[in-house]
Protein backbone atom coordinates (compact mmCIF):
# COMPACT_ATOMS: atom_id res chain seq x y z
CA UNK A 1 -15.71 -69.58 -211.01
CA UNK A 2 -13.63 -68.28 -208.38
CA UNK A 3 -13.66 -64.55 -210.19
CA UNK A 4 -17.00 -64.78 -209.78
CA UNK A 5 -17.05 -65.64 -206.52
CA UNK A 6 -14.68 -63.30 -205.33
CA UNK A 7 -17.27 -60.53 -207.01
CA UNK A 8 -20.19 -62.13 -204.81
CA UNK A 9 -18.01 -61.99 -201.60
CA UNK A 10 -17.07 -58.11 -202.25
CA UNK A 11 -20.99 -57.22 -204.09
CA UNK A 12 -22.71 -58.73 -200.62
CA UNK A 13 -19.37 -56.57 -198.61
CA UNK A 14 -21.27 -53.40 -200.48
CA UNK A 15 -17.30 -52.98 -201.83
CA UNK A 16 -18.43 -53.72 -205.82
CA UNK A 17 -20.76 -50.92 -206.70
CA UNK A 18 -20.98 -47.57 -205.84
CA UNK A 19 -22.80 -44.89 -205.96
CA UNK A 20 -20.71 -42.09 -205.42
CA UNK A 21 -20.80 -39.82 -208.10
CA UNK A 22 -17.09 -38.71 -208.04
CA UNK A 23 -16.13 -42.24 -208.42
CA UNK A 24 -18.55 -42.85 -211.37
CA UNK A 25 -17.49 -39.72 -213.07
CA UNK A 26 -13.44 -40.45 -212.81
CA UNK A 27 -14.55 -43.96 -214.29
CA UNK A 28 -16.46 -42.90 -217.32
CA UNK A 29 -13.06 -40.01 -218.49
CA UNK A 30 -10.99 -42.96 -217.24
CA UNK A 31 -11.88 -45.06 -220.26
CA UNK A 32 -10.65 -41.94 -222.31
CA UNK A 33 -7.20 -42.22 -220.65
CA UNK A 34 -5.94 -45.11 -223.70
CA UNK A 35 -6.31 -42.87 -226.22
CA UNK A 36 -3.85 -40.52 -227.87
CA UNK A 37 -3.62 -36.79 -226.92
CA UNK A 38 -5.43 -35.59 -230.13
CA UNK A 39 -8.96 -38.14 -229.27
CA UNK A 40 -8.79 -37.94 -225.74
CA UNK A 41 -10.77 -34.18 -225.63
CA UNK A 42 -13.38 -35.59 -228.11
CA UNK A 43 -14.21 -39.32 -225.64
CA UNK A 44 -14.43 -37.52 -222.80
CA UNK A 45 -16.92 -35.11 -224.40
CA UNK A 46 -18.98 -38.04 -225.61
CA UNK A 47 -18.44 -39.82 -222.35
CA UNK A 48 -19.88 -36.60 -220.98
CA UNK A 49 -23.52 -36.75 -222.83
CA UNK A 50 -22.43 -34.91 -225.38
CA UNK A 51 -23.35 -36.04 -229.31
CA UNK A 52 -25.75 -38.69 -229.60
CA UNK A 53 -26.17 -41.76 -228.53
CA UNK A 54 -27.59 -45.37 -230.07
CA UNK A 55 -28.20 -48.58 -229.58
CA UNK A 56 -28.64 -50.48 -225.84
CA UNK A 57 -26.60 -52.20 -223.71
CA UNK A 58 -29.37 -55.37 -223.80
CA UNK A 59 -28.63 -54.94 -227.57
CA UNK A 60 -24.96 -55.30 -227.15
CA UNK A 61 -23.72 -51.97 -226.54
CA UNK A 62 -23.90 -48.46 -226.79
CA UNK A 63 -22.36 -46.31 -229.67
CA UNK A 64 -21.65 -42.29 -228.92
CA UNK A 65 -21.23 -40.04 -231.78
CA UNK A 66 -19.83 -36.63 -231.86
CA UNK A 67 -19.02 -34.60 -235.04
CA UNK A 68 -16.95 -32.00 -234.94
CA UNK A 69 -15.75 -30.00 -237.56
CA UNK A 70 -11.76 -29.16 -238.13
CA UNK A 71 -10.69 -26.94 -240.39
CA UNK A 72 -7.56 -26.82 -242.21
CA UNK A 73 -5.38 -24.47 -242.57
CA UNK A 74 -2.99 -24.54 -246.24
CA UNK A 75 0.26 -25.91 -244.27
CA UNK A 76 -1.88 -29.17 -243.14
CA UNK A 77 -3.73 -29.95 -246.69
């Protein structure tokens, strides 16, 4: 209860949201950041619009899909 009024207090400040589209952009790679080195390029390209996209967030979430295909060379096999 008092997480959610602590939200309230900073939502009605104007502090919770933004709109400022640098912000929302460094959020959405931001969620890439968790990832190792080798899936980081591929999130941030889904993050980016790339791929497609399913589902709905009223549904219970979104799911991004990107295929790429990797080739590989006779050392890696």
């Amino acid at each position: 209860m008092r997480e959610a009024g602590a939200a309230l207090d900073e939502n009605r400040r104007g502090h919770l949201f933004t709109n400022d589209q640098a912000q929302l952009q460094a959020n959405t790679t931001a969620r890439c950041d968790a990832l190792p080195a080798a899936d980081r390029d591929a999130c941030v390209a889904r993050m980016q619009g790339q791929g497609q996209v399913s589902g709905s967030v009223a549904g219970g979430g979104l799911l991004r899909e990107l295929v790429q295909i990797v080739r590989l060379t006779n050392k890696q096999r």
